[in-house]
PDB file of N, CA and C in Angstrom:
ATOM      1  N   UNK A   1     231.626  30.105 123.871  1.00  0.00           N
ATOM      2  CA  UNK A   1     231.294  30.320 122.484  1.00  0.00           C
ATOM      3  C   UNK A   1     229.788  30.164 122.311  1.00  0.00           C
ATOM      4  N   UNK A   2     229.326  30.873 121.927  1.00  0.00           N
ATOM      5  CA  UNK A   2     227.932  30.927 121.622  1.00  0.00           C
ATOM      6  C   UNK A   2     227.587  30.224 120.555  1.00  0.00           C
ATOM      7  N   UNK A   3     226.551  29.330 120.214  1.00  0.00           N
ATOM      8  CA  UNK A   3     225.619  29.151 119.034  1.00  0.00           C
ATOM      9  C   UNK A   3     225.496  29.206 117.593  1.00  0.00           C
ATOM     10  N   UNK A   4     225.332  28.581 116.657  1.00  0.00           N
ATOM     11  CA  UNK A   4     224.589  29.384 115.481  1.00  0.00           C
ATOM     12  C   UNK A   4     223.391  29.698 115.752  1.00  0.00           C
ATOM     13  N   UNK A   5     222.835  29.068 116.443  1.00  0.00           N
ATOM     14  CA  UNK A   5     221.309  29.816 116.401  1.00  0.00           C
ATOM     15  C   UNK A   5     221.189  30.936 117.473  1.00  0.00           C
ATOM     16  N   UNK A   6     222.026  31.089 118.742  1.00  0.00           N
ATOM     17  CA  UNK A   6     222.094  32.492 118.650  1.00  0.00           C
ATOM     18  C   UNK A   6     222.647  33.398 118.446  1.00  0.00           C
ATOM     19  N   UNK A   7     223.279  32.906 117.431  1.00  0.00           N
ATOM     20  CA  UNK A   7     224.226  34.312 116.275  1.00  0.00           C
ATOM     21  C   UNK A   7     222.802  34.940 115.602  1.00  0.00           C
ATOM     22  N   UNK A   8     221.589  33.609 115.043  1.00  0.00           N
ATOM     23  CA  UNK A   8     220.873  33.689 114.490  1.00  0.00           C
ATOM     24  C   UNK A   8     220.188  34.823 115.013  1.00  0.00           C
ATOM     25  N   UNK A   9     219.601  34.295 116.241  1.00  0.00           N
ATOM     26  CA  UNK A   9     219.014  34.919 116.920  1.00  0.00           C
ATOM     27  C   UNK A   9     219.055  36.851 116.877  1.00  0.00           C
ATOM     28  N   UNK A  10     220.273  36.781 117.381  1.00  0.00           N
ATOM     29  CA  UNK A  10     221.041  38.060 117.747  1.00  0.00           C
ATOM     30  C   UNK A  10     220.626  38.872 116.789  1.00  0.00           C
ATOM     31  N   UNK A  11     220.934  38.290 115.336  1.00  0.00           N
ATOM     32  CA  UNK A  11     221.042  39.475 113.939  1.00  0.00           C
ATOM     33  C   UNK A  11     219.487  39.781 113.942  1.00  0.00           C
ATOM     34  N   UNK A  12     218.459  38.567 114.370  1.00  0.00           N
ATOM     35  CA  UNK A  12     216.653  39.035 113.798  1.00  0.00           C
ATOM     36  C   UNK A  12     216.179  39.757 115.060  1.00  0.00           C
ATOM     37  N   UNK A  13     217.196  39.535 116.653  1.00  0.00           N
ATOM     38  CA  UNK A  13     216.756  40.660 117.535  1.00  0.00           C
ATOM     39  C   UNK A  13     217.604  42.708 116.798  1.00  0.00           C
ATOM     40  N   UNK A  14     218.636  42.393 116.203  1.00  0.00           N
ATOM     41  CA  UNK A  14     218.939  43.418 115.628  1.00  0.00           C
ATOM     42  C   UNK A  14     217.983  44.267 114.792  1.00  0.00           C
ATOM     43  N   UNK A  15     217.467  43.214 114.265  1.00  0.00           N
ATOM     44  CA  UNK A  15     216.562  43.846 113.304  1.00  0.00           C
ATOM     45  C   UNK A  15     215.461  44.377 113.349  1.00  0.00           C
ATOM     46  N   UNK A  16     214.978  43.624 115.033  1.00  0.00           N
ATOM     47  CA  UNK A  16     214.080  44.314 115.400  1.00  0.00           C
ATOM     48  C   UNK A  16     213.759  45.658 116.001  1.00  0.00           C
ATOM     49  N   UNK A  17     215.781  45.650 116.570  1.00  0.00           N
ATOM     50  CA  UNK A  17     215.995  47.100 117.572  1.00  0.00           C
ATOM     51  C   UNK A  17     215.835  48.204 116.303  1.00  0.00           C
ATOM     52  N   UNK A  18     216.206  47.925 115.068  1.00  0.00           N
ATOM     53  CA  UNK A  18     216.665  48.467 113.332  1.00  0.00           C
ATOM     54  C   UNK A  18     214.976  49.010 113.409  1.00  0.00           C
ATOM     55  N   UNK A  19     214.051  48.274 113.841  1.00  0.00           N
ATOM     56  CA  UNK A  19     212.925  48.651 112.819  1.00  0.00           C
ATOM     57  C   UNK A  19     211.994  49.567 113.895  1.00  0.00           C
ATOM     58  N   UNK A  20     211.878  49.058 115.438  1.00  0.00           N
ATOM     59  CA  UNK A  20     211.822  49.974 116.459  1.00  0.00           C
ATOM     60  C   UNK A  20     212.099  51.507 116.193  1.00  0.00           C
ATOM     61  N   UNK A  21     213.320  51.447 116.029  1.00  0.00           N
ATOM     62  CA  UNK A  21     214.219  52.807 116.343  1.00  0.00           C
ATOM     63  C   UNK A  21     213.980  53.943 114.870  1.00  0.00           C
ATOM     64  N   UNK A  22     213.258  53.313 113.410  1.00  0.00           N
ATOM     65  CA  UNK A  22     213.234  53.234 111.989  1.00  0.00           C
ATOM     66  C   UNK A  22     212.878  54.822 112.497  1.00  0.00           C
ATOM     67  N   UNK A  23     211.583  55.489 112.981  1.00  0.00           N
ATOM     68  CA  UNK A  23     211.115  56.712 113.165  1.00  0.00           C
ATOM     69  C   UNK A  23     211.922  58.038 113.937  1.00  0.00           C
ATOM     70  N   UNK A  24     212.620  57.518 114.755  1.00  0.00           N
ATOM     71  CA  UNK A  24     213.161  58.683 115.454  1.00  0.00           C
ATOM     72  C   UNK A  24     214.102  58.502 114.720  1.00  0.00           C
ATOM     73  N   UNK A  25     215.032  57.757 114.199  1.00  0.00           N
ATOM     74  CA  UNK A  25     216.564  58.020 113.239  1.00  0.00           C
ATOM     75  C   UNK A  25     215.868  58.830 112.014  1.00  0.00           C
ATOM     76  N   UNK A  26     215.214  58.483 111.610  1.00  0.00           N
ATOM     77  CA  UNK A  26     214.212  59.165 110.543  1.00  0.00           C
ATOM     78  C   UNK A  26     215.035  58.102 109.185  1.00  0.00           C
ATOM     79  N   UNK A  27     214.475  58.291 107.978  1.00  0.00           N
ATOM     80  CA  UNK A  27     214.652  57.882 106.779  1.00  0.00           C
ATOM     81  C   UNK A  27     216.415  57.555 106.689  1.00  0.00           C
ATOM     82  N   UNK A  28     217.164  56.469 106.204  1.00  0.00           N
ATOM     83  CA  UNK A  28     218.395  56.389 106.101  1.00  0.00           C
ATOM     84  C   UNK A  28     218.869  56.054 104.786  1.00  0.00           C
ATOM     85  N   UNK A  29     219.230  56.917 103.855  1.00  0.00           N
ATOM     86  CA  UNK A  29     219.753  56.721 102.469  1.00  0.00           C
ATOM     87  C   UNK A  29     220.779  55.775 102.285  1.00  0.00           C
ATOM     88  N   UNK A  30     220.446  54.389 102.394  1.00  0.00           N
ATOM     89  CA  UNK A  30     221.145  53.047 102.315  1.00  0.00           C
ATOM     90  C   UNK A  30     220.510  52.287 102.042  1.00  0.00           C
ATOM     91  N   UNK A  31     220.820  50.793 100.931  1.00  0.00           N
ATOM     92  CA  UNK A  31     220.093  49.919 100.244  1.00  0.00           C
ATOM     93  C   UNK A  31     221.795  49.707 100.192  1.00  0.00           C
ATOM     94  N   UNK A  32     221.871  48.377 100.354  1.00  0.00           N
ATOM     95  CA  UNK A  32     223.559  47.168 100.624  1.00  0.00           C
ATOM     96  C   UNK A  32     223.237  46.615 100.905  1.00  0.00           C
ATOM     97  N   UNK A  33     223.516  45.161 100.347  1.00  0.00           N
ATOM     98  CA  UNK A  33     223.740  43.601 100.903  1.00  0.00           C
ATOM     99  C   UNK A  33     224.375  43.475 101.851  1.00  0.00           C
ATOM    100  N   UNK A  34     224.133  43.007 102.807  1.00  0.00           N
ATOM    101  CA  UNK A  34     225.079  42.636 104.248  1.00  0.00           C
ATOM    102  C   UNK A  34     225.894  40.897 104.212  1.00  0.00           C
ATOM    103  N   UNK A  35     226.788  41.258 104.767  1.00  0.00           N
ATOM    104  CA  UNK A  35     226.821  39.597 104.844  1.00  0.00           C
ATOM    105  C   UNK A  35     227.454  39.426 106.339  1.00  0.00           C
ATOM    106  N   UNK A  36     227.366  38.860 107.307  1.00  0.00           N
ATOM    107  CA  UNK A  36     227.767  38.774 108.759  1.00  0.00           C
ATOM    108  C   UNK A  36     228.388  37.483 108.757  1.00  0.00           C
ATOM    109  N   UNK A  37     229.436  37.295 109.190  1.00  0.00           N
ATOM    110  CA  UNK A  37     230.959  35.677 109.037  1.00  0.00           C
ATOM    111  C   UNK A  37     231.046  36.099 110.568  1.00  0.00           C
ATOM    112  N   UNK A  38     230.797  34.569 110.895  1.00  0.00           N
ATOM    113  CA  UNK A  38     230.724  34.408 112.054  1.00  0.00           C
ATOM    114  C   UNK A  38     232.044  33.691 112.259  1.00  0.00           C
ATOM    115  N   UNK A  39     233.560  34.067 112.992  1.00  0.00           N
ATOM    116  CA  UNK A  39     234.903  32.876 112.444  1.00  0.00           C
ATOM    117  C   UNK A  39     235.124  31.979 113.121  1.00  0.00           C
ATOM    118  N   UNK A  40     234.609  31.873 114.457  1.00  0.00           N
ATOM    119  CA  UNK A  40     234.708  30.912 115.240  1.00  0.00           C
ATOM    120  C   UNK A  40     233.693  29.819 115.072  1.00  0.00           C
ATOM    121  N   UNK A  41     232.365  30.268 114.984  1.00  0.00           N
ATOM    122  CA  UNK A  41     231.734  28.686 113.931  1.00  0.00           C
ATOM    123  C   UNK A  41     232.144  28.239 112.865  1.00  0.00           C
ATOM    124  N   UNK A  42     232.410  29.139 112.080  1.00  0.00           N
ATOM    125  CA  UNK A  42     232.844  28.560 110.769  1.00  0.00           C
ATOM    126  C   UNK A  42     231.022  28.892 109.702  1.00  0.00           C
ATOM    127  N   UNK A  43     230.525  29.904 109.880  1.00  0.00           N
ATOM    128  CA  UNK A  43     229.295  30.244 109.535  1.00  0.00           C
ATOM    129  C   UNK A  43     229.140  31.809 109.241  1.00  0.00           C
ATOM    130  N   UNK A  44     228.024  31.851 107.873  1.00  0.00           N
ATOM    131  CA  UNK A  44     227.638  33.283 107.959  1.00  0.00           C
ATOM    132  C   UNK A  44     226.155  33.291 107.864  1.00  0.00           C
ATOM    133  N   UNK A  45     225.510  34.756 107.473  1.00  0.00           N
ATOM    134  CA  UNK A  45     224.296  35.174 107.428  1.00  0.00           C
ATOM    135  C   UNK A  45     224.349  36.160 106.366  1.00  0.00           C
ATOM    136  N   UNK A  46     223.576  36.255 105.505  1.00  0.00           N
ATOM    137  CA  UNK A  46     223.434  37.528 104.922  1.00  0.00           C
ATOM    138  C   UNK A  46     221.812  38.273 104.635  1.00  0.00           C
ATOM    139  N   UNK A  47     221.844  39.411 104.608  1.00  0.00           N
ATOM    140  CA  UNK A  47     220.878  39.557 104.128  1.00  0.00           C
ATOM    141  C   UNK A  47     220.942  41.438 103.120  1.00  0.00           C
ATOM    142  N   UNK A  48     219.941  42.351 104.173  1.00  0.00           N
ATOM    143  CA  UNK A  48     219.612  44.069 102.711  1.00  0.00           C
ATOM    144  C   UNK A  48     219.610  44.502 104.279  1.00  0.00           C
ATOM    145  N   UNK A  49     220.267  45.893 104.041  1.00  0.00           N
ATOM    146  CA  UNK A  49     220.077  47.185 104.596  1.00  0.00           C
ATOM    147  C   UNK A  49     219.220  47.609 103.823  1.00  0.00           C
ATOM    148  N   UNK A  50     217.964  48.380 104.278  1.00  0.00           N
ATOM    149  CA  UNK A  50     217.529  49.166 103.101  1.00  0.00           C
ATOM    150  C   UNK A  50     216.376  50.190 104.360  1.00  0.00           C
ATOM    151  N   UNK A  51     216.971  51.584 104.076  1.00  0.00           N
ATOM    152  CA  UNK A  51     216.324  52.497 104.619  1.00  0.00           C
ATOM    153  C   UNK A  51     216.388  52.684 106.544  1.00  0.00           C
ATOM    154  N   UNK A  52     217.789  51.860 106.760  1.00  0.00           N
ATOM    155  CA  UNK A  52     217.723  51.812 108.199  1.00  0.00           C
ATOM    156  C   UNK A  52     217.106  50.729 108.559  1.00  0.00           C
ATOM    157  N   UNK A  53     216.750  49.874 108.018  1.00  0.00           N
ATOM    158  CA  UNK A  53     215.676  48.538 108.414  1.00  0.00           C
ATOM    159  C   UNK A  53     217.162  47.251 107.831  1.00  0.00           C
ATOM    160  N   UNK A  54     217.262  45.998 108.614  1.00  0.00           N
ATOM    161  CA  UNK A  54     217.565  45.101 108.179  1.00  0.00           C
ATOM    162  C   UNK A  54     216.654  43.868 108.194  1.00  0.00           C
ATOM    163  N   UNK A  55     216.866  43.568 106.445  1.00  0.00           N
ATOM    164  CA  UNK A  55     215.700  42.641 105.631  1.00  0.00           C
ATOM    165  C   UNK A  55     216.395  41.562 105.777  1.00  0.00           C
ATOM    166  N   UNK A  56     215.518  40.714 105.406  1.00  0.00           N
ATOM    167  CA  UNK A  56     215.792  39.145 104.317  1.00  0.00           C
ATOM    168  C   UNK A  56     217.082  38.767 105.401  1.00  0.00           C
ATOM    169  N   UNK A  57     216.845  38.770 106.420  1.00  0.00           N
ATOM    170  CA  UNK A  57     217.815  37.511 106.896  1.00  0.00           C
ATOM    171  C   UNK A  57     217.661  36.120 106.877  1.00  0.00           C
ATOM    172  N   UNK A  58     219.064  35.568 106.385  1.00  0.00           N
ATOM    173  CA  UNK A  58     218.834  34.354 105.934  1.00  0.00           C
ATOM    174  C   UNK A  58     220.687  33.635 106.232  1.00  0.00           C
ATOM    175  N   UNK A  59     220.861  32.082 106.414  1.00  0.00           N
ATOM    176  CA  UNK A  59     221.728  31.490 106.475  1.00  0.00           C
ATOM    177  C   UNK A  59     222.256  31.832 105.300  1.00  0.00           C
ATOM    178  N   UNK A  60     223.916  31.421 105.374  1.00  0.00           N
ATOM    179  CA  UNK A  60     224.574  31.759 104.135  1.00  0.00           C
ATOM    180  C   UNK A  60     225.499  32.805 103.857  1.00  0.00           C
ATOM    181  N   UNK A  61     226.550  32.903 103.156  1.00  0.00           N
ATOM    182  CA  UNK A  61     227.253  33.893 102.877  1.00  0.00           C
ATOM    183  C   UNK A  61     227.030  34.726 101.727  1.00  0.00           C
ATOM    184  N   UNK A  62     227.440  35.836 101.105  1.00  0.00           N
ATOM    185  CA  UNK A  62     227.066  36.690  99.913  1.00  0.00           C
ATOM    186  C   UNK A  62     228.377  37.212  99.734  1.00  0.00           C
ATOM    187  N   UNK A  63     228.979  36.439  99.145  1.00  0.00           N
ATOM    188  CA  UNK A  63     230.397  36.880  98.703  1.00  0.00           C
ATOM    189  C   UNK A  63     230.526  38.363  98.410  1.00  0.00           C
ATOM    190  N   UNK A  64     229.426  38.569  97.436  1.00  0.00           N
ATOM    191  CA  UNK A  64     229.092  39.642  96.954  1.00  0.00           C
ATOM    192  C   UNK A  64     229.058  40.760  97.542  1.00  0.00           C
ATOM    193  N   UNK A  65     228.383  41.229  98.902  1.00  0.00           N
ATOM    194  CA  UNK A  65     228.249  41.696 100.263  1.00  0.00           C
ATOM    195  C   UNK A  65     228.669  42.968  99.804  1.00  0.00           C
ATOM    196  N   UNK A  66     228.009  43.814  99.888  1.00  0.00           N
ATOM    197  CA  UNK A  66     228.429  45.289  99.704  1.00  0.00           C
ATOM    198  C   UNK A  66     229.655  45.942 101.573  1.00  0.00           C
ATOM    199  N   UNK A  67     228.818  44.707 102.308  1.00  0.00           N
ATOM    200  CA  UNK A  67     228.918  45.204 103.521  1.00  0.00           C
ATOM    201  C   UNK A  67     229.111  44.094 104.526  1.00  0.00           C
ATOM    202  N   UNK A  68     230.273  43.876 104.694  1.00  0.00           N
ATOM    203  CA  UNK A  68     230.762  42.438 105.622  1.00  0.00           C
ATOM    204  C   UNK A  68     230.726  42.563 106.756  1.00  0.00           C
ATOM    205  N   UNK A  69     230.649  42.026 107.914  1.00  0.00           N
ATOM    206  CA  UNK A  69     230.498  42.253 109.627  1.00  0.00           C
ATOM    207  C   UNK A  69     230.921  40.543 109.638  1.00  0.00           C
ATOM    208  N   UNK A  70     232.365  41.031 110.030  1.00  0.00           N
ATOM    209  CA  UNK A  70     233.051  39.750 110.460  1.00  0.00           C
ATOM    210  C   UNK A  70     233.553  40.165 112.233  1.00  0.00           C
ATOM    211  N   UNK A  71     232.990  39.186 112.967  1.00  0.00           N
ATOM    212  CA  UNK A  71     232.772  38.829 114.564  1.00  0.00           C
ATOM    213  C   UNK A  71     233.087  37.639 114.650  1.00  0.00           C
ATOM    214  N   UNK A  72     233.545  37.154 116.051  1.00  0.00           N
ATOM    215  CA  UNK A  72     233.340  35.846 116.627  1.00  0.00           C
ATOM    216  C   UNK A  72     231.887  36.077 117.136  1.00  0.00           C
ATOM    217  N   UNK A  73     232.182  34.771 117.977  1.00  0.00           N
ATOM    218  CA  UNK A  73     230.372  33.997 117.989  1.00  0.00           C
ATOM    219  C   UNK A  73     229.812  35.204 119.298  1.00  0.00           C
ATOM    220  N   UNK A  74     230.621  35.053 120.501  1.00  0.00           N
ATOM    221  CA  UNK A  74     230.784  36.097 121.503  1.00  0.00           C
ATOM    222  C   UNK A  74     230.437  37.704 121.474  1.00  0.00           C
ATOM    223  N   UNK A  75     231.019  37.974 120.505  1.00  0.00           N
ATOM    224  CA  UNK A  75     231.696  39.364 119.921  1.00  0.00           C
ATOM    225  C   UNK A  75     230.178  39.879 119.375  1.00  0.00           C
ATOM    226  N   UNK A  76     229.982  39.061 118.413  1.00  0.00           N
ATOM    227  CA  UNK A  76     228.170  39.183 117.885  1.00  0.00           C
ATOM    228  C   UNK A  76     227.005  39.701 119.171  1.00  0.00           C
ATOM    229  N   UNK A  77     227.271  38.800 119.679  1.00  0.00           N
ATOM    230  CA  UNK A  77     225.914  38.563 120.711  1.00  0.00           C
ATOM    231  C   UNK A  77     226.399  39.981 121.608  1.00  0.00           C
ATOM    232  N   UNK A  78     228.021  40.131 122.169  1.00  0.00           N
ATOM    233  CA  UNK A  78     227.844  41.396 122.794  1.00  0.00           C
ATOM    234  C   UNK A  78     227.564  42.959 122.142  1.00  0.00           C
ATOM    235  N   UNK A  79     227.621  42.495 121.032  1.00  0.00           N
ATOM    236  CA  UNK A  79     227.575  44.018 119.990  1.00  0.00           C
ATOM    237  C   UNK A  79     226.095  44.276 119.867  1.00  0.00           C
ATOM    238  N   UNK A  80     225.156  43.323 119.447  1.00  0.00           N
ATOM    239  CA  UNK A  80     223.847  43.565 119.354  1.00  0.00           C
ATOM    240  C   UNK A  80     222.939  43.776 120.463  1.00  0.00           C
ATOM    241  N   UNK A  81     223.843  43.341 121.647  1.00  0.00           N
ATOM    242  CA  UNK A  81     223.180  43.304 123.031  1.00  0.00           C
ATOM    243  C   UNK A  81     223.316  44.543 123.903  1.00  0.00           C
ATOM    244  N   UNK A  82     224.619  45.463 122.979  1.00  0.00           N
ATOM    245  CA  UNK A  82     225.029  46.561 123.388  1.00  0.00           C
ATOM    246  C   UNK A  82     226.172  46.377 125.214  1.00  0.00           C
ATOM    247  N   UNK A  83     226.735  45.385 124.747  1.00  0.00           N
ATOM    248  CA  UNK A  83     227.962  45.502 126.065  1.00  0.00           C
ATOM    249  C   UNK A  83     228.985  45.292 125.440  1.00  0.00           C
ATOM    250  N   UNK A  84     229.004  45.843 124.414  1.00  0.00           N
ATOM    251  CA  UNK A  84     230.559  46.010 123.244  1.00  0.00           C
ATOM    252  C   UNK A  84     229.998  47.304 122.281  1.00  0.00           C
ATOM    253  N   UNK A  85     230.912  47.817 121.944  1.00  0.00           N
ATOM    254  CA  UNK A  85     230.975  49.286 121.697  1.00  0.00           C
ATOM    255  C   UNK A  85     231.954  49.438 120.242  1.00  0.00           C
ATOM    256  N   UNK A  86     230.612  49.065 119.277  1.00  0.00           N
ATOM    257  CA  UNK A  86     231.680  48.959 118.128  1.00  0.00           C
ATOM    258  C   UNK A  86     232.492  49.831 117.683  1.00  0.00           C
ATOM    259  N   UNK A  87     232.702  50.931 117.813  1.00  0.00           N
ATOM    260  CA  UNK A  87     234.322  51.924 117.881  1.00  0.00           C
ATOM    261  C   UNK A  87     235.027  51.319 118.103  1.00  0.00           C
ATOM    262  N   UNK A  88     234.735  50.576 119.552  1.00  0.00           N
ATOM    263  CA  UNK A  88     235.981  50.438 120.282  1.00  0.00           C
ATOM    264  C   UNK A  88     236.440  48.588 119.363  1.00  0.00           C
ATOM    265  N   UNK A  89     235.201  48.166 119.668  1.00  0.00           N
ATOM    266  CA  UNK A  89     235.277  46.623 119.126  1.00  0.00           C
ATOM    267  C   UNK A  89     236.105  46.722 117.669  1.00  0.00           C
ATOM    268  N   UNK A  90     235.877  47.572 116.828  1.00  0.00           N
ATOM    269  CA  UNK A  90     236.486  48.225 115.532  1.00  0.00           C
ATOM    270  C   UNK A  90     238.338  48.218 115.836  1.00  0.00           C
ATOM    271  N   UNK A  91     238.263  49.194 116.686  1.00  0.00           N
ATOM    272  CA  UNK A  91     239.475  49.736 117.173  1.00  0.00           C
ATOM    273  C   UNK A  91     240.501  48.700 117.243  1.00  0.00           C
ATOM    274  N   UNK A  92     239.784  47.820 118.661  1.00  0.00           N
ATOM    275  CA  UNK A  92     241.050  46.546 119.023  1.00  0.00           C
ATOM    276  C   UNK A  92     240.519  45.681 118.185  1.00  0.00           C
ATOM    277  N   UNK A  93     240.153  45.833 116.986  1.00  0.00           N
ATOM    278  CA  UNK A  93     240.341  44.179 116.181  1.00  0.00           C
ATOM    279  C   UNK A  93     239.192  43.183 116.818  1.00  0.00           C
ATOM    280  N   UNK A  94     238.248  43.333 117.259  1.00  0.00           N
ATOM    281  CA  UNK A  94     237.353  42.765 117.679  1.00  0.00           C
ATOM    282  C   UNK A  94     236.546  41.953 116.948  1.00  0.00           C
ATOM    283  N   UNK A  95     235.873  42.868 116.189  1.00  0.00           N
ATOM    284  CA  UNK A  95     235.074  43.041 114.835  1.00  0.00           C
ATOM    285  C   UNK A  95     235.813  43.518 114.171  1.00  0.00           C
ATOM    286  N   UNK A  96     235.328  43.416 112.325  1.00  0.00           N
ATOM    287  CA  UNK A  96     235.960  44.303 111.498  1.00  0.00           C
ATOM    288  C   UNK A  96     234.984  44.440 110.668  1.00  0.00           C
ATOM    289  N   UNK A  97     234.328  45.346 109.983  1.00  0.00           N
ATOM    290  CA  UNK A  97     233.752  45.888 108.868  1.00  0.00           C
ATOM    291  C   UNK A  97     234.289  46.432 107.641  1.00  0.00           C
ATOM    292  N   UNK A  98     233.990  45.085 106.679  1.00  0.00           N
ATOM    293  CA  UNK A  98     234.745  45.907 105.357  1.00  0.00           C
ATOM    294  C   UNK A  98     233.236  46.630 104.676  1.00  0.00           C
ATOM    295  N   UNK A  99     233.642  47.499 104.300  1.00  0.00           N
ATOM    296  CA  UNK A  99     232.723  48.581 103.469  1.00  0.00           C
ATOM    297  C   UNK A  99     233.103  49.710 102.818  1.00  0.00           C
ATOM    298  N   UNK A 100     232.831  50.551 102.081  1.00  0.00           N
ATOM    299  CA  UNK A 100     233.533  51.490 101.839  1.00  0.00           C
ATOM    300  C   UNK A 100     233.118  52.930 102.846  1.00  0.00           C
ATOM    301  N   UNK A 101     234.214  54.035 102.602  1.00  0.00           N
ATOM    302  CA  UNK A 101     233.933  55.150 103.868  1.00  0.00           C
ATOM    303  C   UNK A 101     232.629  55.843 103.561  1.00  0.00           C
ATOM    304  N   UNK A 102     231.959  55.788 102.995  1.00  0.00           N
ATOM    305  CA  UNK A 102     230.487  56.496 102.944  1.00  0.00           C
ATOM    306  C   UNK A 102     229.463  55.895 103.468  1.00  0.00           C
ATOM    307  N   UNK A 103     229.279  54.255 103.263  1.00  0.00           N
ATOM    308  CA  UNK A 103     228.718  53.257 103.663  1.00  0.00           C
ATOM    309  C   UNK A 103     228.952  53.604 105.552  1.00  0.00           C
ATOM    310  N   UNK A 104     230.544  53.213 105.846  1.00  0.00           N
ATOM    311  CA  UNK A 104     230.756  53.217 107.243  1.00  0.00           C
ATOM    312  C   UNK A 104     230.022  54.178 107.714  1.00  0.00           C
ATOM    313  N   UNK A 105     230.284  55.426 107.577  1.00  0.00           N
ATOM    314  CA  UNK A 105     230.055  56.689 107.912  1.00  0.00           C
ATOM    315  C   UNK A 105     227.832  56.614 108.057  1.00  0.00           C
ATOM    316  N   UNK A 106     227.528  55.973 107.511  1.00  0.00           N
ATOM    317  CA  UNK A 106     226.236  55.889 107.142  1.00  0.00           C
ATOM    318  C   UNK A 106     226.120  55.163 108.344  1.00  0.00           C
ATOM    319  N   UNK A 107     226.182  53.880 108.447  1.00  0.00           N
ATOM    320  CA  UNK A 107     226.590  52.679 109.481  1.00  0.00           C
ATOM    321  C   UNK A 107     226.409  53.280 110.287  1.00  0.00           C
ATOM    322  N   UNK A 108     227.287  54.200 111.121  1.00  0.00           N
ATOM    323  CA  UNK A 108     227.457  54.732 112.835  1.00  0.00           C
ATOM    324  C   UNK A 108     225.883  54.834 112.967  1.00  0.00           C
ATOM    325  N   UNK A 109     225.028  55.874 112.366  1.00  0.00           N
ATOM    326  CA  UNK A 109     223.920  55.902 112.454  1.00  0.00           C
ATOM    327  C   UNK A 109     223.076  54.950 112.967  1.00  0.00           C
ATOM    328  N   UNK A 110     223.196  53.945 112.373  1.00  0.00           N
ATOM    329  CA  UNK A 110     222.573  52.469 112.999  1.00  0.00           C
ATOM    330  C   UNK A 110     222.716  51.522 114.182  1.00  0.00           C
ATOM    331  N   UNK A 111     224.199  51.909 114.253  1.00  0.00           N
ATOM    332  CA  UNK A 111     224.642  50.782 115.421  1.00  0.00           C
ATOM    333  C   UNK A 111     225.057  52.237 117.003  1.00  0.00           C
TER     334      UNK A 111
END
């Protein structure tokens, strides 16, 4: 089981692969609150999608969350690290993303 701090970790290296990659994906028509529930700590994170970039990460949950990314502690670190394949992680219940289908559909783009 991995960490909170490198769950932490994981989401602000995400963000960095997010802001890297910002030019060749080109412009991404999305602005959503994220919120990431980590279930095996017992912890979340939330922060903004906005334009293909992920902002304002911060401890904490956002009930509110336009856009949930619920993982174990494991599951996190292999998804952002790219040796989990969120289709598939999707598929068998791995991860789950609640969002609505326009949002998702937007999503693939990113991950």
């Amino acid at each position: 089981m991995a960490t909170v701090d490198e769950c932490r970790k994981a989401l602000h290296d995400l963000a960095a692969k997010l802001a890297a990659n910002a030019e060749a994906r080109g412009k991404l028509d999305l602005d959503r609150t994220l919120a990431c529930r980590v279930t095996d700590l017992d912890t979340a994170f939330h922060g903004r999608i906005a334009g293909g970039l992920l902002l304002d990460i911060t401890d904490g949950d956002d009930p509110k969350a336009k856009i949930a990314l619920i993982a174990a502690s494991d599951d996190l670190l292999a998804l952002v690290n790219g040796r989990l394949d969120v289709t598939r992680a999707i598929a068998s219940r791995q991860i789950t993303i609640k969002a609505n289908p326009f949002d998702l559909l937007k999503l693939r783009k990113l991950l």
